[in-house]
C-alpha atoms as a PDB file:
ATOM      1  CA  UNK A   1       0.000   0.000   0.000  1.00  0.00           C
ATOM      2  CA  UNK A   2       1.006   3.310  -0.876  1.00  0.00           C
ATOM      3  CA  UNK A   3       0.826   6.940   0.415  1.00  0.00           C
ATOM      4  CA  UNK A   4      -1.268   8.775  -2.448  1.00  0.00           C
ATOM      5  CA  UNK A   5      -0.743  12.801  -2.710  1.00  0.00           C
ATOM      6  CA  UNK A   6      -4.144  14.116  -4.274  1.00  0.00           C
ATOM      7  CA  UNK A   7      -2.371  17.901  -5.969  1.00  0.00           C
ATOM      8  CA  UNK A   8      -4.902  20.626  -7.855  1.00  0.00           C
ATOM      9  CA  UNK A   9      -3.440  20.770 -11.653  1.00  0.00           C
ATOM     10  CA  UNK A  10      -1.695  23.897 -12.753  1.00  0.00           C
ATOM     11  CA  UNK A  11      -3.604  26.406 -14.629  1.00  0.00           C
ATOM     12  CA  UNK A  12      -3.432  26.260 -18.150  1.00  0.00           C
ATOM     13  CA  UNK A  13      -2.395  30.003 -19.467  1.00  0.00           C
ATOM     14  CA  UNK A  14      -5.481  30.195 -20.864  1.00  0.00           C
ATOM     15  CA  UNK A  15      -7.243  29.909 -17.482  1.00  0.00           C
ATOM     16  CA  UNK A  16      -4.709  32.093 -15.694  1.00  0.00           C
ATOM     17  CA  UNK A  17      -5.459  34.847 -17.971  1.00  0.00           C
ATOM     18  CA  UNK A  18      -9.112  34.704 -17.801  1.00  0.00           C
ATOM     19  CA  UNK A  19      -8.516  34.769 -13.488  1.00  0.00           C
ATOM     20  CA  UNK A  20      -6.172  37.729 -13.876  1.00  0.00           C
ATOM     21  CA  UNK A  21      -8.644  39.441 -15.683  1.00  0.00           C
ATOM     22  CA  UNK A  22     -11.842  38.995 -13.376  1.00  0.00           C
ATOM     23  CA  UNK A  23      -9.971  39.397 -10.407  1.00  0.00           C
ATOM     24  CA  UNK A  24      -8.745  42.963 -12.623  1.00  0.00           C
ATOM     25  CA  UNK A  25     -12.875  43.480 -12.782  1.00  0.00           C
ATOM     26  CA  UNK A  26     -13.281  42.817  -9.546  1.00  0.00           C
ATOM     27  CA  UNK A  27     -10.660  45.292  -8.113  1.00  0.00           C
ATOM     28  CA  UNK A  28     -12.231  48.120 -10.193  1.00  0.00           C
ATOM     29  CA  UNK A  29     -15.913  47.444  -9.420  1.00  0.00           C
ATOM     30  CA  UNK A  30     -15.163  47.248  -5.805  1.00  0.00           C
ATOM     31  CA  UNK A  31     -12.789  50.605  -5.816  1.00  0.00           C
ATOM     32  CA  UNK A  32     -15.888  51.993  -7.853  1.00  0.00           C
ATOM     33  CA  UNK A  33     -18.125  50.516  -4.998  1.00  0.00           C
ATOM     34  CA  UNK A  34     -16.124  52.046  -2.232  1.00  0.00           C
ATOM     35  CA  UNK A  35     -16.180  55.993  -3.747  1.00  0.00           C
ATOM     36  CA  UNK A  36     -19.796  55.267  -4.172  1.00  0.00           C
ATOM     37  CA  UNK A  37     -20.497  54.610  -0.863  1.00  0.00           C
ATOM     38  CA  UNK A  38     -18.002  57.261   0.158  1.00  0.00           C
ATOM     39  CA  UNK A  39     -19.893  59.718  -1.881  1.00  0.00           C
ATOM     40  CA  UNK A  40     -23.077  58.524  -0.171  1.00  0.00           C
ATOM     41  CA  UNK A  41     -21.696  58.941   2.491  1.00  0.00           C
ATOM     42  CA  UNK A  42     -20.218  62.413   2.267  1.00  0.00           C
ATOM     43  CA  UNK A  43     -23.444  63.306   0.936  1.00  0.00           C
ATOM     44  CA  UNK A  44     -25.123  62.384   3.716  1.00  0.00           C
ATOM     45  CA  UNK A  45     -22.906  63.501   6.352  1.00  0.00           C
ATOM     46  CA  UNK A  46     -23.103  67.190   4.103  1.00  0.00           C
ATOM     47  CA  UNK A  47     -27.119  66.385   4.390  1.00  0.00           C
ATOM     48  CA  UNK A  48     -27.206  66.105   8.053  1.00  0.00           C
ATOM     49  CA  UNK A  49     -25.041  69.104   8.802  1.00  0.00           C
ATOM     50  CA  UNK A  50     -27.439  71.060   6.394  1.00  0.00           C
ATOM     51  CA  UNK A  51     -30.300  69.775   8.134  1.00  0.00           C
ATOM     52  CA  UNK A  52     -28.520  70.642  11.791  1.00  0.00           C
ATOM     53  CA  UNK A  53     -27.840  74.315   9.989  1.00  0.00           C
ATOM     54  CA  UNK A  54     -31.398  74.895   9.896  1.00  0.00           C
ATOM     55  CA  UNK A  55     -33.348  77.346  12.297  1.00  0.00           C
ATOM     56  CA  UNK A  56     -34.961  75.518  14.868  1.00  0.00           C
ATOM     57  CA  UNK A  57     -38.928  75.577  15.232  1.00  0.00           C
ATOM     58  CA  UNK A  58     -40.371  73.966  18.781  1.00  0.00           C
ATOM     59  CA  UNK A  59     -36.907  71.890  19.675  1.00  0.00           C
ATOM     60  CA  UNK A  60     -35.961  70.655  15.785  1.00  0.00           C
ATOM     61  CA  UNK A  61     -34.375  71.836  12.656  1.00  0.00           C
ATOM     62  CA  UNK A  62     -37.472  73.808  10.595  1.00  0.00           C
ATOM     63  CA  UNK A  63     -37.633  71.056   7.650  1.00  0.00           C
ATOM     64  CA  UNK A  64     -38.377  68.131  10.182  1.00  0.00           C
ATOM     65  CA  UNK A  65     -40.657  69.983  11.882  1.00  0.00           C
ATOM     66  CA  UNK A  66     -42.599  70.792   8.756  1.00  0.00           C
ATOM     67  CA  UNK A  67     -42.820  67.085   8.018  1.00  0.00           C
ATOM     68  CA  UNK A  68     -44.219  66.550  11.351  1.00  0.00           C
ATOM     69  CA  UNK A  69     -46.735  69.059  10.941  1.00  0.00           C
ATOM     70  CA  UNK A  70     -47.578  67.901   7.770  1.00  0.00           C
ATOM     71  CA  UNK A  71     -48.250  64.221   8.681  1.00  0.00           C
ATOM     72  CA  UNK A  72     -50.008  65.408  11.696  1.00  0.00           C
ATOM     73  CA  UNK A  73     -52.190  67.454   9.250  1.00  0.00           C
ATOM     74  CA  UNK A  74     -52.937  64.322   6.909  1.00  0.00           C
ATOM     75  CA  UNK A  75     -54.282  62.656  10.565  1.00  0.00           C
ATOM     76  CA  UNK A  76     -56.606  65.472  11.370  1.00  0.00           C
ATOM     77  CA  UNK A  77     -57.871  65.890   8.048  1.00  0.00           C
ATOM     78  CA  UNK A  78     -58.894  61.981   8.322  1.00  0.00           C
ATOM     79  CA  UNK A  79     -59.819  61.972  11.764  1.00  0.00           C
ATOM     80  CA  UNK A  80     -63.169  60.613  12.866  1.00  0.00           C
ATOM     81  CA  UNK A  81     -64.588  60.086  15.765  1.00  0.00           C
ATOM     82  CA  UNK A  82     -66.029  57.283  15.034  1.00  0.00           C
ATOM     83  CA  UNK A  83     -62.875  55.329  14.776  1.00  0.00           C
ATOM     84  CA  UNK A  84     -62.278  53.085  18.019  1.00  0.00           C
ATOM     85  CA  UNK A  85     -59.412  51.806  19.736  1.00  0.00           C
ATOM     86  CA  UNK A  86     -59.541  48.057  19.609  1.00  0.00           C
ATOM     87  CA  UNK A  87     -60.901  46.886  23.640  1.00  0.00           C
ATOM     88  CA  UNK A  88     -59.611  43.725  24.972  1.00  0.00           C
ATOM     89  CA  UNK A  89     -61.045  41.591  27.572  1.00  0.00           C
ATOM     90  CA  UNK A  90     -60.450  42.963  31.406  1.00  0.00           C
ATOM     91  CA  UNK A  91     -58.337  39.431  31.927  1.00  0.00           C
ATOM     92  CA  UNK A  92     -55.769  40.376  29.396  1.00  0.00           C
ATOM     93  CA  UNK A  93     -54.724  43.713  31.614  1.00  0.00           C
ATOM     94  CA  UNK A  94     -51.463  44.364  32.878  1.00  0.00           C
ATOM     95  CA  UNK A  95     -50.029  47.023  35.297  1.00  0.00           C
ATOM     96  CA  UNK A  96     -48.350  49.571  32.637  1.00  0.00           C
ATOM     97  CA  UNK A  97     -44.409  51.281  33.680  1.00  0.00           C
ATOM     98  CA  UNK A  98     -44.777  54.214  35.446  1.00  0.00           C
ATOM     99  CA  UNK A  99     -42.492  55.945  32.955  1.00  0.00           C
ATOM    100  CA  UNK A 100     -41.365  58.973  34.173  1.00  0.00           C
ATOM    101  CA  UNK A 101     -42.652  61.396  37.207  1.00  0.00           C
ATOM    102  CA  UNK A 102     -42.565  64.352  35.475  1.00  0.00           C
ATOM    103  CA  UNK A 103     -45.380  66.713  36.816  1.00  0.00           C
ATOM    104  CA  UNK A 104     -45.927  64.666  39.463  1.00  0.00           C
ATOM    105  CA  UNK A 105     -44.579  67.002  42.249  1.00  0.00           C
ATOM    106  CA  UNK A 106     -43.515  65.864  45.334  1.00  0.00           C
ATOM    107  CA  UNK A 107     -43.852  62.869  47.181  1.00  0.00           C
ATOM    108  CA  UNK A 108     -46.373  63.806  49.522  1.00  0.00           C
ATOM    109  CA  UNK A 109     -49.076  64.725  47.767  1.00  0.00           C
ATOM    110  CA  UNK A 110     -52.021  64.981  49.371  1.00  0.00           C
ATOM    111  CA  UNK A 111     -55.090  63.663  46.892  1.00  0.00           C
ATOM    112  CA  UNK A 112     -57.439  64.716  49.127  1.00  0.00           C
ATOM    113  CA  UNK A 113     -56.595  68.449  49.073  1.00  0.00           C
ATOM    114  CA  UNK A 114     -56.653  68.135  45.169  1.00  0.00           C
ATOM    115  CA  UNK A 115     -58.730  70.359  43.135  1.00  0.00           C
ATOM    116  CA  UNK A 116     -59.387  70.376  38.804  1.00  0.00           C
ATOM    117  CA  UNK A 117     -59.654  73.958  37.549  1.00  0.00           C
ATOM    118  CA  UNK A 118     -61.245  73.888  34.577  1.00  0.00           C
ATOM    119  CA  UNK A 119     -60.659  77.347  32.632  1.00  0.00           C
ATOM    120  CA  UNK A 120     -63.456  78.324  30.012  1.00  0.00           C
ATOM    121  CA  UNK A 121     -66.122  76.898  32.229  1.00  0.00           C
ATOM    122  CA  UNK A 122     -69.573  78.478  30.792  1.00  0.00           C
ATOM    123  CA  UNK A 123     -72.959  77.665  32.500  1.00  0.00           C
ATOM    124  CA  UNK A 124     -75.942  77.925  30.426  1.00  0.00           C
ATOM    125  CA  UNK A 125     -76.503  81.794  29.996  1.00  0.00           C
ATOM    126  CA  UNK A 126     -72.917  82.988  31.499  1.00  0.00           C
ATOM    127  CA  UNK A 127     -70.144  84.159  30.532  1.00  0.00           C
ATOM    128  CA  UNK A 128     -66.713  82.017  30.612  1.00  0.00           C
ATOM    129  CA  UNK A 129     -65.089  81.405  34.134  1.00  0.00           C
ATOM    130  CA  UNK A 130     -62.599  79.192  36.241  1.00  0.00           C
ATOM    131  CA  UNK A 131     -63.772  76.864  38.392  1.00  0.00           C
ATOM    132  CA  UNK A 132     -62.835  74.541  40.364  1.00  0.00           C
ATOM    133  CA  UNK A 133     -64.036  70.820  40.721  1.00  0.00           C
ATOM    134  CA  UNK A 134     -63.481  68.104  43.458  1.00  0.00           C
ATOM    135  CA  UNK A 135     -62.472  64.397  42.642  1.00  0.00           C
ATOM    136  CA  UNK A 136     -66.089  63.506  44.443  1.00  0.00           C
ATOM    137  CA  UNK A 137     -67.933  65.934  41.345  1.00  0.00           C
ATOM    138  CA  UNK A 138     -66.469  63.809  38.664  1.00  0.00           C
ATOM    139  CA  UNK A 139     -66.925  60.455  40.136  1.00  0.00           C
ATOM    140  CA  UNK A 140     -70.551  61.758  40.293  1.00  0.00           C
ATOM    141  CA  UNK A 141     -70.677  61.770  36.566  1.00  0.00           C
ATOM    142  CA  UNK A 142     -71.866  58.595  34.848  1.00  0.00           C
ATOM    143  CA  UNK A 143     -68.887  56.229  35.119  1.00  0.00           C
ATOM    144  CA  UNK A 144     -67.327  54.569  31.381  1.00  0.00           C
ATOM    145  CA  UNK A 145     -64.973  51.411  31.585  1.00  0.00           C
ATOM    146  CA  UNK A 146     -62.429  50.542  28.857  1.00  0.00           C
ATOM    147  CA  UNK A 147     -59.682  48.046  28.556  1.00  0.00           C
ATOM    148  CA  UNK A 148     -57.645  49.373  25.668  1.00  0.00           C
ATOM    149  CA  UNK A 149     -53.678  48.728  24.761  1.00  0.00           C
ATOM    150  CA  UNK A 150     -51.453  51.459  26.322  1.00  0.00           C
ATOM    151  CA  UNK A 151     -48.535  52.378  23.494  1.00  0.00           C
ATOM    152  CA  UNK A 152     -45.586  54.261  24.239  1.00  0.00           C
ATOM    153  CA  UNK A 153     -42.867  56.092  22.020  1.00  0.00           C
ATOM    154  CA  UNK A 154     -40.386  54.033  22.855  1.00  0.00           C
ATOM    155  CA  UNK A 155     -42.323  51.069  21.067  1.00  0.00           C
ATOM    156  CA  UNK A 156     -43.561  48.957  23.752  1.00  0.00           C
ATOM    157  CA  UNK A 157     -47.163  48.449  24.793  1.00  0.00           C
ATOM    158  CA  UNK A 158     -49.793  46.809  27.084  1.00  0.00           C
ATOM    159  CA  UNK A 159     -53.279  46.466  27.842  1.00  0.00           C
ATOM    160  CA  UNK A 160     -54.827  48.430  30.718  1.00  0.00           C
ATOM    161  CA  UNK A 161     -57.980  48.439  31.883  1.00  0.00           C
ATOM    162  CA  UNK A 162     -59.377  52.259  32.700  1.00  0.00           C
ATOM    163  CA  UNK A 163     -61.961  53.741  34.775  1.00  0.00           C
ATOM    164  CA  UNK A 164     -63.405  57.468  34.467  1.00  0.00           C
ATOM    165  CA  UNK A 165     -65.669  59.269  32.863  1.00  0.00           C
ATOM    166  CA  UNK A 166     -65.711  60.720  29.261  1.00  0.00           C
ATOM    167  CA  UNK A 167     -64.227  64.087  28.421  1.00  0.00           C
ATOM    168  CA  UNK A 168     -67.596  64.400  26.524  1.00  0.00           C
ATOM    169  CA  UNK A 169     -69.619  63.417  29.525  1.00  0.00           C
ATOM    170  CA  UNK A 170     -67.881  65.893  31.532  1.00  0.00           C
ATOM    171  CA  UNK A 171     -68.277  68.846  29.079  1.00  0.00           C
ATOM    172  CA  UNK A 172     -72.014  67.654  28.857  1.00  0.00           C
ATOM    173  CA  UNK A 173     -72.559  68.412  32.629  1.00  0.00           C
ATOM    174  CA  UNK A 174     -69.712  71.418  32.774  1.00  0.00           C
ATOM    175  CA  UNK A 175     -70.373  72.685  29.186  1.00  0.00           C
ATOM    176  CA  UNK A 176     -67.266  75.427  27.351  1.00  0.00           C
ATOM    177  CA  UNK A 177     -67.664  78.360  26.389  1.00  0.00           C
ATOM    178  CA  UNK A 178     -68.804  79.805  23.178  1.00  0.00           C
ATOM    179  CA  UNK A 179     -68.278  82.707  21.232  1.00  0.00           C
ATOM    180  CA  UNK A 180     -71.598  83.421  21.108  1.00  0.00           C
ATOM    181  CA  UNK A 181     -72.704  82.769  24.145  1.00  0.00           C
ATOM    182  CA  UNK A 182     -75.089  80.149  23.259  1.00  0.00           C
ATOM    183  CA  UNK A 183     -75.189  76.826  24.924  1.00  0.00           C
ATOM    184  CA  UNK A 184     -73.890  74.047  22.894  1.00  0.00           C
ATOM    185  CA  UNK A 185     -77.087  71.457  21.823  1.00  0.00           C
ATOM    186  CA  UNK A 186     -74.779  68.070  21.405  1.00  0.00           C
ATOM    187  CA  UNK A 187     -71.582  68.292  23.415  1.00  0.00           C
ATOM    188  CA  UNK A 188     -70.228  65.653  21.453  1.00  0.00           C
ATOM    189  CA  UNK A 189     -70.657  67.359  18.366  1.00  0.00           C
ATOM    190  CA  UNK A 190     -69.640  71.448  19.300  1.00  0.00           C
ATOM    191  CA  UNK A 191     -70.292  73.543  16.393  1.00  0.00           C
ATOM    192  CA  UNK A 192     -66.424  74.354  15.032  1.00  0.00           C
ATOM    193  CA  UNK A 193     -67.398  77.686  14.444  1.00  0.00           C
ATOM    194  CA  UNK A 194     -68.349  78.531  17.863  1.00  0.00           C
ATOM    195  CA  UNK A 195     -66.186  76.292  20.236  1.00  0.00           C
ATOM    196  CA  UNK A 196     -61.958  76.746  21.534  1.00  0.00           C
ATOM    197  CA  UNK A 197     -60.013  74.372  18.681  1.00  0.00           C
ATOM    198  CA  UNK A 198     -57.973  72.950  21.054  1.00  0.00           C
ATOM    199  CA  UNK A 199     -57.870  71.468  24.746  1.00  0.00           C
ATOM    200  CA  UNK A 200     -54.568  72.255  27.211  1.00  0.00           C
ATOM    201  CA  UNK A 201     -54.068  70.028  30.329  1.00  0.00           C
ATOM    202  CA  UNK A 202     -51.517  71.006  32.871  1.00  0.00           C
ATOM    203  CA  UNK A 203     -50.402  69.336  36.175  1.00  0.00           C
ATOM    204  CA  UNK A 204     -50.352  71.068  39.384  1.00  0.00           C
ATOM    205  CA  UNK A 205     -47.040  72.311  39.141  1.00  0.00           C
ATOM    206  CA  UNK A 206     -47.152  73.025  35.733  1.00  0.00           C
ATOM    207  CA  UNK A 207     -44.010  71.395  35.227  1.00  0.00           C
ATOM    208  CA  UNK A 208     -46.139  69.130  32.626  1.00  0.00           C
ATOM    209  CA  UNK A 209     -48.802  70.162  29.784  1.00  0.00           C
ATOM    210  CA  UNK A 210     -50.143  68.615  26.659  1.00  0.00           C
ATOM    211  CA  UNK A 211     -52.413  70.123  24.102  1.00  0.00           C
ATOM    212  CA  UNK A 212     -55.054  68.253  22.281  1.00  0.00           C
ATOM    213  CA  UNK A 213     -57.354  69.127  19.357  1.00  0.00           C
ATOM    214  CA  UNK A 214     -60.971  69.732  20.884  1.00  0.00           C
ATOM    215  CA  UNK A 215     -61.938  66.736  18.390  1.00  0.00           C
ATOM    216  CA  UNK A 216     -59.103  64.127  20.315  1.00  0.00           C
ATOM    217  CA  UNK A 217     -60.956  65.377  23.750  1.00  0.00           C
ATOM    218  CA  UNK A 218     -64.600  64.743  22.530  1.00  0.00           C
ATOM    219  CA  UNK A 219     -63.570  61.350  21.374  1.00  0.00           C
ATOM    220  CA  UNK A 220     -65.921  58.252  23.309  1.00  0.00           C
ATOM    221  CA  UNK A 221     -63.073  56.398  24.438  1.00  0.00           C
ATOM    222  CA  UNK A 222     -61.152  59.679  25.895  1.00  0.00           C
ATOM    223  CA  UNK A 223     -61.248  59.118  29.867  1.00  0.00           C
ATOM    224  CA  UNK A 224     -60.825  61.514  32.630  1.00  0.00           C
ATOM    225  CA  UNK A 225     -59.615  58.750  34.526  1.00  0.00           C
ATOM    226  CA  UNK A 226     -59.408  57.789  37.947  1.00  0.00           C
ATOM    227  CA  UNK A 227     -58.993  53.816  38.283  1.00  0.00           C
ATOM    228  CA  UNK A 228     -57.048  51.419  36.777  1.00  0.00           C
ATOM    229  CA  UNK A 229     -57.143  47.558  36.718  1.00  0.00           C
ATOM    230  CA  UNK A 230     -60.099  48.255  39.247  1.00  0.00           C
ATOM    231  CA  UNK A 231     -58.054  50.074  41.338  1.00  0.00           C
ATOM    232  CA  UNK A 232     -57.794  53.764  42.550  1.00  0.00           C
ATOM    233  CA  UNK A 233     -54.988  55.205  40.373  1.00  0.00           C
ATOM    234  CA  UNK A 234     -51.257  54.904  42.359  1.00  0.00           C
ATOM    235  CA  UNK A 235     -49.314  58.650  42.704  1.00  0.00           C
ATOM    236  CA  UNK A 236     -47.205  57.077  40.497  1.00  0.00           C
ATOM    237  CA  UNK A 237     -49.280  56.536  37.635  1.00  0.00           C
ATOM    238  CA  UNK A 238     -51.467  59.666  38.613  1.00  0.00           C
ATOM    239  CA  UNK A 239     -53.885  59.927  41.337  1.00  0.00           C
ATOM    240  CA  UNK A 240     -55.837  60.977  41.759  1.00  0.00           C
ATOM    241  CA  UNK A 241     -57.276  61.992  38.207  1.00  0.00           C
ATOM    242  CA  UNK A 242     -55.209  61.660  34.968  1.00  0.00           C
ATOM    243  CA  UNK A 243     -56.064  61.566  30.878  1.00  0.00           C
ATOM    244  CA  UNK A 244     -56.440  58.638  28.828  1.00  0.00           C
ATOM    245  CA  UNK A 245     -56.517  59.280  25.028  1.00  0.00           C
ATOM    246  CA  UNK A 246     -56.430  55.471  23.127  1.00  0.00           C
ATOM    247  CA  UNK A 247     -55.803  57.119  19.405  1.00  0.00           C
ATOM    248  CA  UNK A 248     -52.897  59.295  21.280  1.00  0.00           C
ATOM    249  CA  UNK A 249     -49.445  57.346  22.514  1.00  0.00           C
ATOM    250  CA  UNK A 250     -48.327  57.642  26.340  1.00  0.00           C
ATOM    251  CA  UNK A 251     -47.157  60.926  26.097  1.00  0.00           C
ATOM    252  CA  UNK A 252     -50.429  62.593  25.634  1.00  0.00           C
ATOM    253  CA  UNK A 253     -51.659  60.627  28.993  1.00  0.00           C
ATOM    254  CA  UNK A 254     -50.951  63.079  31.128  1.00  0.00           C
ATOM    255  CA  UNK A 255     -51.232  62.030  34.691  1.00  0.00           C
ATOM    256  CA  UNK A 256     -52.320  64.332  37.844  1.00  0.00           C
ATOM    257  CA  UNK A 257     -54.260  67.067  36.082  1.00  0.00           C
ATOM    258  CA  UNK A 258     -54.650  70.059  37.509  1.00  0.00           C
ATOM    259  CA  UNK A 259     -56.136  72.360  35.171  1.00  0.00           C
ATOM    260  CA  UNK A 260     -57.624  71.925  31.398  1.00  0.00           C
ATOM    261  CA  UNK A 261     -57.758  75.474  29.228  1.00  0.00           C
ATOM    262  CA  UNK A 262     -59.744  75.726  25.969  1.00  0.00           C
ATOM    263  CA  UNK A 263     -57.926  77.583  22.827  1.00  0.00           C
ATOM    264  CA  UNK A 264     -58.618  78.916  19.545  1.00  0.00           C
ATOM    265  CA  UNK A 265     -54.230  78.646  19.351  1.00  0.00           C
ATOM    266  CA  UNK A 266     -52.175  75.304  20.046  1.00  0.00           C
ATOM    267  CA  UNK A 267     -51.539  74.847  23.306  1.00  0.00           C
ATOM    268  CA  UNK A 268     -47.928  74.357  24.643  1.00  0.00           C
ATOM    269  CA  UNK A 269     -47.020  70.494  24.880  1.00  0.00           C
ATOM    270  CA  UNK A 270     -44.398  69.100  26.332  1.00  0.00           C
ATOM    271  CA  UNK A 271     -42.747  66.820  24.543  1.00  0.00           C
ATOM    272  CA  UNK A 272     -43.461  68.783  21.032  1.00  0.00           C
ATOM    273  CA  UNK A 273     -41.303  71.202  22.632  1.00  0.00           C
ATOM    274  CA  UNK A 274     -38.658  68.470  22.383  1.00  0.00           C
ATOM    275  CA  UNK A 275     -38.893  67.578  19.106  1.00  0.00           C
ATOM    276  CA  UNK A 276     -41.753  64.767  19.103  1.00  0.00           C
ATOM    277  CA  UNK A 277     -45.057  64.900  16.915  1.00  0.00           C
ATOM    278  CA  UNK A 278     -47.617  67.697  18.651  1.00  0.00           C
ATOM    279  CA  UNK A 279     -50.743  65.240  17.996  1.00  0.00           C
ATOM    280  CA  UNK A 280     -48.885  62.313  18.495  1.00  0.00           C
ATOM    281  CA  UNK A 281     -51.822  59.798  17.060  1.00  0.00           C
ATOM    282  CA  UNK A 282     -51.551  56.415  16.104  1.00  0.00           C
END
């Protein structure tokens, strides 16, 4: 028996010339490949300093924030109210993250001493006043349940089950002002011509606001909310009255309200301020 030394045959000069010239090919299409790229990238690069260049308008460069505004647009021009958040059964809730405490003041808070001051506040035949409302007037108000999914910006989500009672409901009993003076017939449906545009909510310290078209507040499943998973809301997620907005991520949930403001102008929001969608629908 013998040792057996398997070798690859030599090329043939035939072969080695057609290797030499697609390994030639290959060299240039990859330099021309890598100053592509390089362009690209330079472009870029020169794209996002441009971009960074740009005057600022509410916390971002002007051309984002007109791309923003114009997406946000394309939402309210579709908006309906009539288009619900899916519900879920109250056995598929889960206690949300209490992201962030922002607004939320110090850590003893005293519910009980809490007040809502509601800005705007017409009854039939006045004029438009502030007044103030205690947690025991709203729970008086006819009571809506809805277990709906919680999303936040940061992508994650879960289903929460809430307790409150509608924005509508509340205007209903507490009705806005109106330029002419005239009490509203539907509350759910406010003549555009004679009702504020837009909603601002603000927490006691005011260290936290959002702004909501009047349409987003009027919408059924839009809670002033005081329970969750059929419990009084925690400080930490609230208590003892915060918003829930389905259509709206987290951010617009504002917890611990202390006042609401109706406006003909946008209101101030928080996080629009740093650079995130005003409307912030989903």
């Amino acid at each position: 028996m013998t040792d057996e030394t398997h070798s690859t045959p030599a090329p043939t000069p035939a072969e080695a010339a057609a290797e030499a010239a697609m390994l030639q090919d290959a060299t240039k299409r990859s330099r021309r490949a890598f100053i592509g790229l390089g362009l690209a990238g330079l472009a870029g690069l020169g794209g996002w300093r441009w971009l960074l260049g740009r005057p600022q308008d509410e916390g971002i460069p002007a051309p984002l924030r007109k791309v923003l505004d114009f997406n946000a647009g394309l939402t309210q021009d579709y908006y309906q109210n009539t288009r619900l958040a899916p519900e879920f059964a109250k056995s598929q809730a889960r206690a949300p993250r209490a992201n962030g405490n922002v607004g939320l003041g110090a850590e003893n808070f005293d519910p009980a001493t809490w007040r809502l001051t509601v800005h705007g506040y017409a009854p039939a035949g006045t004029a438009a006043r502030s007044h103030e409302f205690t947690l025991a007037q709203i729970k008086a108000l006819p009571r809506t349940e809805i277990t709906t999914e919680l999303k936040c910006i940061e992508g994650w989500s879960v289903i929460v089950s809430w307790a409150g009672v509608r924005f509508a409901d509340f205007l209903a009993q507490y009705p806005l002002a109106t330029r002419s003076g005239q009490p509203i017939a539907d509350p759910n449906h406010p003549p555009k011509e004679d009702t504020p545009r837009y909603v601002g909510l603000v927490t006691p310290d005011e260290a936290y606001y959002v702004g909501l078209e009047l349409e987003s507040a009027l919408h059924p499943q839009t809670l002033l909310c005081y329970e969750m998973n059929g419990q009084p809301l925690s400080q930490e997620h609230g208590a003892p009255l915060r918003l829930v907005s389905p259509l709206k991520y987290g951010i617009k949930h504002l917890k611990r309200i202390g006042s609401i403001a109706f406006a003909d102008t946008r209101p101030k929001d928080y996080w629009a301020e740093l650079g995130y969608d005003w409307h912030a629908g989903h």
